[in-house]
PDB file of N, CA and C in Angstrom:
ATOM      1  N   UNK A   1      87.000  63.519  64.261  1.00  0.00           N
ATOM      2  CA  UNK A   1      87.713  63.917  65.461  1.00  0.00           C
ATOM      3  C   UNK A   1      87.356  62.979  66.605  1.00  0.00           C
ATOM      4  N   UNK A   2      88.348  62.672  67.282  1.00  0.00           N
ATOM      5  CA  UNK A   2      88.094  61.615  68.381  1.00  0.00           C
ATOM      6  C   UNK A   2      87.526  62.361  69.209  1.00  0.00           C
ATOM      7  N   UNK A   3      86.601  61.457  70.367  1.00  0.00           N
ATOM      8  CA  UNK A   3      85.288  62.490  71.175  1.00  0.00           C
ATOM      9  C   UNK A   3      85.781  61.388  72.172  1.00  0.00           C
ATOM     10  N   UNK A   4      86.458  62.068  73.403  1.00  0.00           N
ATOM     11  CA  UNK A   4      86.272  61.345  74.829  1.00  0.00           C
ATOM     12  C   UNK A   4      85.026  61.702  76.025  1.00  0.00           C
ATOM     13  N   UNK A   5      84.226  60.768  76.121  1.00  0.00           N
ATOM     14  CA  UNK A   5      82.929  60.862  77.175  1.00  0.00           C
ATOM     15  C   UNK A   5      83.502  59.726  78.044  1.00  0.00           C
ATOM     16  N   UNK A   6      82.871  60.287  79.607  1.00  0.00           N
ATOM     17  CA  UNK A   6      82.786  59.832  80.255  1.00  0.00           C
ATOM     18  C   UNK A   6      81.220  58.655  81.006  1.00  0.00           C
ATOM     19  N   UNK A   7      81.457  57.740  81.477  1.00  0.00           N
ATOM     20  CA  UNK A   7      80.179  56.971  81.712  1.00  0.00           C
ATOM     21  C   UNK A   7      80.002  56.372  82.974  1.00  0.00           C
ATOM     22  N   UNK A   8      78.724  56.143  83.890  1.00  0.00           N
ATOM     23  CA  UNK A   8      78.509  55.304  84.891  1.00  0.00           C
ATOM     24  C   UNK A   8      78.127  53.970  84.172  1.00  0.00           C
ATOM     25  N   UNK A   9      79.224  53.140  84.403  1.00  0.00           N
ATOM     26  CA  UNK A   9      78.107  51.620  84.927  1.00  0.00           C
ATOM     27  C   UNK A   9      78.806  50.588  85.561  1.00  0.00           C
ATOM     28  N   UNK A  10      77.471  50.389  86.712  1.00  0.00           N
ATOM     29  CA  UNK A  10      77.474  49.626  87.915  1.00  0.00           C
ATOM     30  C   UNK A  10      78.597  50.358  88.926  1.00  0.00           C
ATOM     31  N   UNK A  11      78.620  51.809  88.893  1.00  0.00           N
ATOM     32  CA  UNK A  11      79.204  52.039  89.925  1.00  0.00           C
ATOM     33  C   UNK A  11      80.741  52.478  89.579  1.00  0.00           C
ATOM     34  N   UNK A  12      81.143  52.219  88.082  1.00  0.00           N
ATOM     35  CA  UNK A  12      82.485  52.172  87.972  1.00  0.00           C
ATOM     36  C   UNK A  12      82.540  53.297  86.867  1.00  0.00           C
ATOM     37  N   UNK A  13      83.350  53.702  86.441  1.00  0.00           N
ATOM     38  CA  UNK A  13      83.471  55.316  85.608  1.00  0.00           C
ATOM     39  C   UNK A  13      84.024  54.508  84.585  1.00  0.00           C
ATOM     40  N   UNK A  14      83.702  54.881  83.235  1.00  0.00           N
ATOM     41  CA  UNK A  14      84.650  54.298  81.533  1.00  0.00           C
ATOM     42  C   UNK A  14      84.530  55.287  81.036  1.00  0.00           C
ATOM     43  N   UNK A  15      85.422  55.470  80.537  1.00  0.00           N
ATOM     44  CA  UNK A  15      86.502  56.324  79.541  1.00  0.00           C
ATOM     45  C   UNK A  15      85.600  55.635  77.716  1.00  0.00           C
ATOM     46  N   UNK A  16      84.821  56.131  76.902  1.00  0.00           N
ATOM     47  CA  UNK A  16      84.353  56.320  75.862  1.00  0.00           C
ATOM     48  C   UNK A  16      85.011  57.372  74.917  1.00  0.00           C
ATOM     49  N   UNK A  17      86.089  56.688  73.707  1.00  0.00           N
ATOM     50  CA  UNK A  17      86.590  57.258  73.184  1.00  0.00           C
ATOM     51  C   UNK A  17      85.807  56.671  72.028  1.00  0.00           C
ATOM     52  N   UNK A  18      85.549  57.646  71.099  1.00  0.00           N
ATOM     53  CA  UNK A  18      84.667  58.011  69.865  1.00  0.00           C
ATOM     54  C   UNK A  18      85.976  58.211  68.783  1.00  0.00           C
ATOM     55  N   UNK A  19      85.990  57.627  68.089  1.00  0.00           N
ATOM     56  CA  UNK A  19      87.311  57.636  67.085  1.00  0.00           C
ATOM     57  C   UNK A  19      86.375  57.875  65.812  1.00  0.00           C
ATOM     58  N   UNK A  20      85.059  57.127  65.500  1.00  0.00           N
ATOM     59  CA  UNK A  20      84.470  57.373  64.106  1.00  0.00           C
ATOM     60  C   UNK A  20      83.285  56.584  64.637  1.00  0.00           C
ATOM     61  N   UNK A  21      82.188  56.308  63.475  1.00  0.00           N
ATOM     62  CA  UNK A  21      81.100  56.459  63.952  1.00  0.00           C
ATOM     63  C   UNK A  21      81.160  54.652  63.975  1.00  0.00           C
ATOM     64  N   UNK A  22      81.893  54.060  63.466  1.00  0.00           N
ATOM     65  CA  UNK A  22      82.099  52.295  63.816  1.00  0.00           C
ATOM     66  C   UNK A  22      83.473  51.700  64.527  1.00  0.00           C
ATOM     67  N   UNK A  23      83.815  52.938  65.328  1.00  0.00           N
ATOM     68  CA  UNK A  23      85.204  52.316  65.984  1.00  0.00           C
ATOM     69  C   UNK A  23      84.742  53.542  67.569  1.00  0.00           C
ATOM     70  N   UNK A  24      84.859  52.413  68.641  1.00  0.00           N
ATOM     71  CA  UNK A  24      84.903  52.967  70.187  1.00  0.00           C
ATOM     72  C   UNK A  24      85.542  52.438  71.233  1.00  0.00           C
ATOM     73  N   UNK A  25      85.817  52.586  71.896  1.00  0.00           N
ATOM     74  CA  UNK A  25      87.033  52.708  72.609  1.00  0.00           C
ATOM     75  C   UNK A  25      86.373  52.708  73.733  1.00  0.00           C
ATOM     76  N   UNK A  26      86.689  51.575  74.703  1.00  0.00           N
ATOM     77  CA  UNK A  26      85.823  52.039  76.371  1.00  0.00           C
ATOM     78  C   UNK A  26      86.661  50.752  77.252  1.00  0.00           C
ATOM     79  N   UNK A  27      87.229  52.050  77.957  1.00  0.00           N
ATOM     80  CA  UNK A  27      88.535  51.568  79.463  1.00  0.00           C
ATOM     81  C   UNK A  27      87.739  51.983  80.673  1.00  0.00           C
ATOM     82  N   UNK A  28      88.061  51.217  81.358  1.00  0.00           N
ATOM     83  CA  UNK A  28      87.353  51.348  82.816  1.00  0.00           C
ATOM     84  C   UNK A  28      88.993  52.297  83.423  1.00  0.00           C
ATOM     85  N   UNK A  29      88.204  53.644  83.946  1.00  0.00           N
ATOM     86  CA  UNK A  29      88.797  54.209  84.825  1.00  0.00           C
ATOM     87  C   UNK A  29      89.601  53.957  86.223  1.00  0.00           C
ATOM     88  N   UNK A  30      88.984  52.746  86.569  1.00  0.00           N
ATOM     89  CA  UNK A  30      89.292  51.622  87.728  1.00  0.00           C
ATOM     90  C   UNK A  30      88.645  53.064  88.878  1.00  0.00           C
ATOM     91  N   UNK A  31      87.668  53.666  88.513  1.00  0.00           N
ATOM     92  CA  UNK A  31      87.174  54.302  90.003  1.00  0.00           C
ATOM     93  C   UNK A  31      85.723  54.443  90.255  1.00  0.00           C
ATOM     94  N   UNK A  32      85.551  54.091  91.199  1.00  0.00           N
ATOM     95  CA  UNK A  32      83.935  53.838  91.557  1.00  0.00           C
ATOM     96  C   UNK A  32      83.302  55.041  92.239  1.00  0.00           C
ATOM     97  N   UNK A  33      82.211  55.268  92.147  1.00  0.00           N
ATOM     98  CA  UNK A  33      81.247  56.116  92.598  1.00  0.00           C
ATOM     99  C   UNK A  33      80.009  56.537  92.717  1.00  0.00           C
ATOM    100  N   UNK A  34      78.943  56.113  93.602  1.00  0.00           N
ATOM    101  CA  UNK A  34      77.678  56.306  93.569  1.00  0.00           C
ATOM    102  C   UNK A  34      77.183  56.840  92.808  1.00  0.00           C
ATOM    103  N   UNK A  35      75.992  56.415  91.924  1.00  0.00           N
ATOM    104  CA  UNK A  35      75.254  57.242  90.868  1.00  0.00           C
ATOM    105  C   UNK A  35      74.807  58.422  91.164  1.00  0.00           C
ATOM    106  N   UNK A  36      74.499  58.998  92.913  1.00  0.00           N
ATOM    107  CA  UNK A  36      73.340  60.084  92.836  1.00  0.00           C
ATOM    108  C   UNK A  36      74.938  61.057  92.721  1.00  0.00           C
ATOM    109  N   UNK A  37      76.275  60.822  92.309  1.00  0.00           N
ATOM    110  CA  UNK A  37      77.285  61.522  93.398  1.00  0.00           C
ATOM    111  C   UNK A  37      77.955  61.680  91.258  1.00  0.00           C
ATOM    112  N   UNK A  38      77.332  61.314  90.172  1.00  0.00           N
ATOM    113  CA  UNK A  38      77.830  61.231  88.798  1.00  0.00           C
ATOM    114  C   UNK A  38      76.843  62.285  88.090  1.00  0.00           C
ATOM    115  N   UNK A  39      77.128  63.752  87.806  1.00  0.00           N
ATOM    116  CA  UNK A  39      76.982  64.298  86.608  1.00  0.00           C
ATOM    117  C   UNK A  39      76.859  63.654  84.914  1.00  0.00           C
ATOM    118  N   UNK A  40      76.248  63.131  84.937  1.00  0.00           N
ATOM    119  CA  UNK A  40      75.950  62.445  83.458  1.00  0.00           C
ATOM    120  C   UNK A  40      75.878  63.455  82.362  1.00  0.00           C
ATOM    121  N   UNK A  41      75.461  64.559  82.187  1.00  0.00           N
ATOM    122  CA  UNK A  41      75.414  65.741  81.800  1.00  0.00           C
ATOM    123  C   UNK A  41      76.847  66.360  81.517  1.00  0.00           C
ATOM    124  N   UNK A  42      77.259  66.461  82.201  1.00  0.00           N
ATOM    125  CA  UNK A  42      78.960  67.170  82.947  1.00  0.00           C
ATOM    126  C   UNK A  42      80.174  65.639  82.108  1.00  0.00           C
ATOM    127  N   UNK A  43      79.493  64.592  82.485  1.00  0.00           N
ATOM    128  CA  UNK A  43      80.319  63.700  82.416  1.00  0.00           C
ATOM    129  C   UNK A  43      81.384  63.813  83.435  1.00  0.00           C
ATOM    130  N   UNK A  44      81.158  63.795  84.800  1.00  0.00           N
ATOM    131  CA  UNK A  44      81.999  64.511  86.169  1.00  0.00           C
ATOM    132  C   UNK A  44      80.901  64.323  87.287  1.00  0.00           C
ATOM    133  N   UNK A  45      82.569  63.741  88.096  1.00  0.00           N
ATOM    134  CA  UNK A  45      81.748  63.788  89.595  1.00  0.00           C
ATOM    135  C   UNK A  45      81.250  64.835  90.422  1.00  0.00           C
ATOM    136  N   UNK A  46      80.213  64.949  90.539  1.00  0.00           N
ATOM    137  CA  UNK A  46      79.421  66.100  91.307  1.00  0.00           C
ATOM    138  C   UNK A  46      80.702  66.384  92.938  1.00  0.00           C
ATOM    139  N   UNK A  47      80.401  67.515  93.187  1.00  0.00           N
ATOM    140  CA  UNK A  47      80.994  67.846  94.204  1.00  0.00           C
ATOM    141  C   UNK A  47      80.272  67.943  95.460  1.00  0.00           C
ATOM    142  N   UNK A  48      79.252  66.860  95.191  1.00  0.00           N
ATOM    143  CA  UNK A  48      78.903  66.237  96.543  1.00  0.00           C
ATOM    144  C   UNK A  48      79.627  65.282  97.116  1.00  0.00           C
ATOM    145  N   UNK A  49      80.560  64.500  96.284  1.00  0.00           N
ATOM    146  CA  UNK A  49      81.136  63.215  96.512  1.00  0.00           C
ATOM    147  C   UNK A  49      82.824  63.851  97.420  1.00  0.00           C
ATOM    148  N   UNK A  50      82.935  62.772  98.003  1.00  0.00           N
ATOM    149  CA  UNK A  50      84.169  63.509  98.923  1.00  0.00           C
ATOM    150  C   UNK A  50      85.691  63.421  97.820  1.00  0.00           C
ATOM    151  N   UNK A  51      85.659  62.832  97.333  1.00  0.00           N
ATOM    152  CA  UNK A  51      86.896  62.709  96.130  1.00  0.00           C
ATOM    153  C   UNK A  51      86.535  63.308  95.033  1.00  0.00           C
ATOM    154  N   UNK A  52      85.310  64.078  94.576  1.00  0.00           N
ATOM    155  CA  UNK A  52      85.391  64.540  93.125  1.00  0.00           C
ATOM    156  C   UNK A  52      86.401  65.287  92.810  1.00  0.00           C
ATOM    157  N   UNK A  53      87.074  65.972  93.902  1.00  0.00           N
ATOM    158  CA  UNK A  53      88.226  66.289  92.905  1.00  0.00           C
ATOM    159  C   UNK A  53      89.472  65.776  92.446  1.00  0.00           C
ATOM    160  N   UNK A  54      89.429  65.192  93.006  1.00  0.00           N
ATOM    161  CA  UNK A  54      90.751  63.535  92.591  1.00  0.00           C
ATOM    162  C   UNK A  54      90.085  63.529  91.045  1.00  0.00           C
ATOM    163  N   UNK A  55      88.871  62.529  91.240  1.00  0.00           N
ATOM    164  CA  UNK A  55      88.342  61.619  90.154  1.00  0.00           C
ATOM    165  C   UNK A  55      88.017  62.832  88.884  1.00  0.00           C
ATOM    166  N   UNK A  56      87.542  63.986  89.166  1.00  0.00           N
ATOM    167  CA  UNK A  56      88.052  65.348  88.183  1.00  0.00           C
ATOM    168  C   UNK A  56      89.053  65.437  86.981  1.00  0.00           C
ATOM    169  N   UNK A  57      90.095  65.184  88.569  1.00  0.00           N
ATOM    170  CA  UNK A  57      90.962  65.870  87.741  1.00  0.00           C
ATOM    171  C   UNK A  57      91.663  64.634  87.104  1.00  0.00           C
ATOM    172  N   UNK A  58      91.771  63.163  87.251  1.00  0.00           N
ATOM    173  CA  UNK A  58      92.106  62.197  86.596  1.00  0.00           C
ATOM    174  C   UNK A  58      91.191  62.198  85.347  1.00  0.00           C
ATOM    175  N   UNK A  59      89.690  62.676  85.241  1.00  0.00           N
ATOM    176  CA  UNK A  59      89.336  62.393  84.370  1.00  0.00           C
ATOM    177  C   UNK A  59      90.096  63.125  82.999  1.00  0.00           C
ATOM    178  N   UNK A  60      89.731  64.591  83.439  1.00  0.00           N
ATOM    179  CA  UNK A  60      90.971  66.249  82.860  1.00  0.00           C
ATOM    180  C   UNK A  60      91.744  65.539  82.220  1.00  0.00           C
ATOM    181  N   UNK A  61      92.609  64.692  83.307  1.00  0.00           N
ATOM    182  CA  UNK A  61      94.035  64.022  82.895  1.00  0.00           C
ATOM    183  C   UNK A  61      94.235  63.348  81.526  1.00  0.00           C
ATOM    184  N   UNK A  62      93.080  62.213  81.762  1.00  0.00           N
ATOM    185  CA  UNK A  62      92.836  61.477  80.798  1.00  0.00           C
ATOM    186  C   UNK A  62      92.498  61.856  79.500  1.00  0.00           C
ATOM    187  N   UNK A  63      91.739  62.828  79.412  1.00  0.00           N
ATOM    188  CA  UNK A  63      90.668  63.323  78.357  1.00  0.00           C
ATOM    189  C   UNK A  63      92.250  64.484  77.405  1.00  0.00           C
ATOM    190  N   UNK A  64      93.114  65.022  78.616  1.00  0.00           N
ATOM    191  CA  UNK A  64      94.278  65.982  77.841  1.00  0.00           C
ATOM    192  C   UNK A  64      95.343  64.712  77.059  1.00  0.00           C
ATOM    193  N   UNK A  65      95.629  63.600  77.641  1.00  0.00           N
ATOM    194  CA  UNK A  65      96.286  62.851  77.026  1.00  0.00           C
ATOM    195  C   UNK A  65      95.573  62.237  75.937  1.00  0.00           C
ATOM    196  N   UNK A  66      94.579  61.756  75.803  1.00  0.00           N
ATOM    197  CA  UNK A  66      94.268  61.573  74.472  1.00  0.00           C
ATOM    198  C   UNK A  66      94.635  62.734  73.294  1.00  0.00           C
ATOM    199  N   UNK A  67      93.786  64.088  74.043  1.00  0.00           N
ATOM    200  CA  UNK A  67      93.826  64.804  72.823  1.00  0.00           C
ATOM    201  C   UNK A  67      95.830  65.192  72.500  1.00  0.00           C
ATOM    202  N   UNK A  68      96.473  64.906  73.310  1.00  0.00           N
ATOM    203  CA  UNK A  68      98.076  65.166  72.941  1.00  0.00           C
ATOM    204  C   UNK A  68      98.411  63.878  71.933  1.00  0.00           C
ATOM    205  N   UNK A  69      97.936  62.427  72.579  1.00  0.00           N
ATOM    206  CA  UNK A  69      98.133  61.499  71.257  1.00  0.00           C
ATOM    207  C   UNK A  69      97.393  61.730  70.046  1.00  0.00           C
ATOM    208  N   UNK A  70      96.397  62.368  69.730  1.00  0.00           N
ATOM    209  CA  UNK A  70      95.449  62.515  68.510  1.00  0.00           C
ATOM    210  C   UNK A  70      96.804  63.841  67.984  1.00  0.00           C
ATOM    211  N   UNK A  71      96.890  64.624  68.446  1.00  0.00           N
ATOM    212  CA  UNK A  71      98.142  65.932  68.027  1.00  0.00           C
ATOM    213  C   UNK A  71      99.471  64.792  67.627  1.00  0.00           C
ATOM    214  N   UNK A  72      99.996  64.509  67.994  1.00  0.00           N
ATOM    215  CA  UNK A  72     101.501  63.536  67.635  1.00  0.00           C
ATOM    216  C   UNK A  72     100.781  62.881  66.542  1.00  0.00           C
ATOM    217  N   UNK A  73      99.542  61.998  66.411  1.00  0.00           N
ATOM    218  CA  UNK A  73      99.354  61.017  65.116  1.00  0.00           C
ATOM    219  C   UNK A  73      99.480  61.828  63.891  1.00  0.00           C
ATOM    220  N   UNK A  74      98.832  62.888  64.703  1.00  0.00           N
ATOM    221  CA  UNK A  74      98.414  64.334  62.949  1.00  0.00           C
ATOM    222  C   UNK A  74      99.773  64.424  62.872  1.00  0.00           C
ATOM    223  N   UNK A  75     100.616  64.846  63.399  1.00  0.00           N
ATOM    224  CA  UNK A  75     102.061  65.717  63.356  1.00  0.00           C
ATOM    225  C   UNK A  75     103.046  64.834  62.378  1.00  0.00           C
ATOM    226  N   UNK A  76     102.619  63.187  62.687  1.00  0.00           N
ATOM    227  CA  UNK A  76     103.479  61.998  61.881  1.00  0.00           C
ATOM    228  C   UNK A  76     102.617  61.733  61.044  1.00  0.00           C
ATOM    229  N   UNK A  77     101.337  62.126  60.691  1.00  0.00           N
ATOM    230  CA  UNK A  77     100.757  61.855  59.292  1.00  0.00           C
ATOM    231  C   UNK A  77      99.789  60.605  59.292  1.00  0.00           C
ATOM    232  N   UNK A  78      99.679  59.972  60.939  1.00  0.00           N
ATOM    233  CA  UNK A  78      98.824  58.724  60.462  1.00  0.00           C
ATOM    234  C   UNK A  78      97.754  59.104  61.129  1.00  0.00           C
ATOM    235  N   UNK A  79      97.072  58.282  60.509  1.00  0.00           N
ATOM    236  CA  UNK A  79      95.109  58.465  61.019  1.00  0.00           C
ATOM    237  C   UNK A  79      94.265  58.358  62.171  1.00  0.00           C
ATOM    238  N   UNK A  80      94.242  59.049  63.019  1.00  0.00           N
ATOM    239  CA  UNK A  80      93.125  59.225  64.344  1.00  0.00           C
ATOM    240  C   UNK A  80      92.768  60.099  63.983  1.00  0.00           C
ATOM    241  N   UNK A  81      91.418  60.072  63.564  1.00  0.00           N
ATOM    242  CA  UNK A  81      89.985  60.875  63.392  1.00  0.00           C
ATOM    243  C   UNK A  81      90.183  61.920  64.639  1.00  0.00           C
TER     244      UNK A  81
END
């Protein structure tokens, strides 16, 4: 099963998609945000930061569209873990 995590580095948020245990997947979110202001745990911006809920809910966003493309691959029969 594909596993989307979220990540800090240098300030910038990536998108870590887990497809199998030798195939990964990592897009820069294009959004930046102080480390003390990143839930690493949560994989989510703490709601100390003045936009966490923007950067939230894009993450939400992101993380529901994968799992809708992993649903369509199953539905046509081809392979995403």
């Amino acid at each position: 099963m594909a596993d989307v995590k979220y990540y800090l580095s240098r300030g910038t948020i990536f998108l870590s998609l887990y497809i199998n245990k030798q195939d990964t997947v990592r897009y820069s979110v294009k959004e930046k945000i102080e480390k003390k202001h990143w839930d690493a745990k949560k994989f989510r911006a703490k709601y100390s930061c003045k936009n966490a809920n923007s950067i939230n809910t894009l993450l939400d966003d992101l993380s529901s569209f994968v799992k809708k493309i992993r649903i369509d691959y199953k539905i046509k029969g081809l392979v995403f873990n």
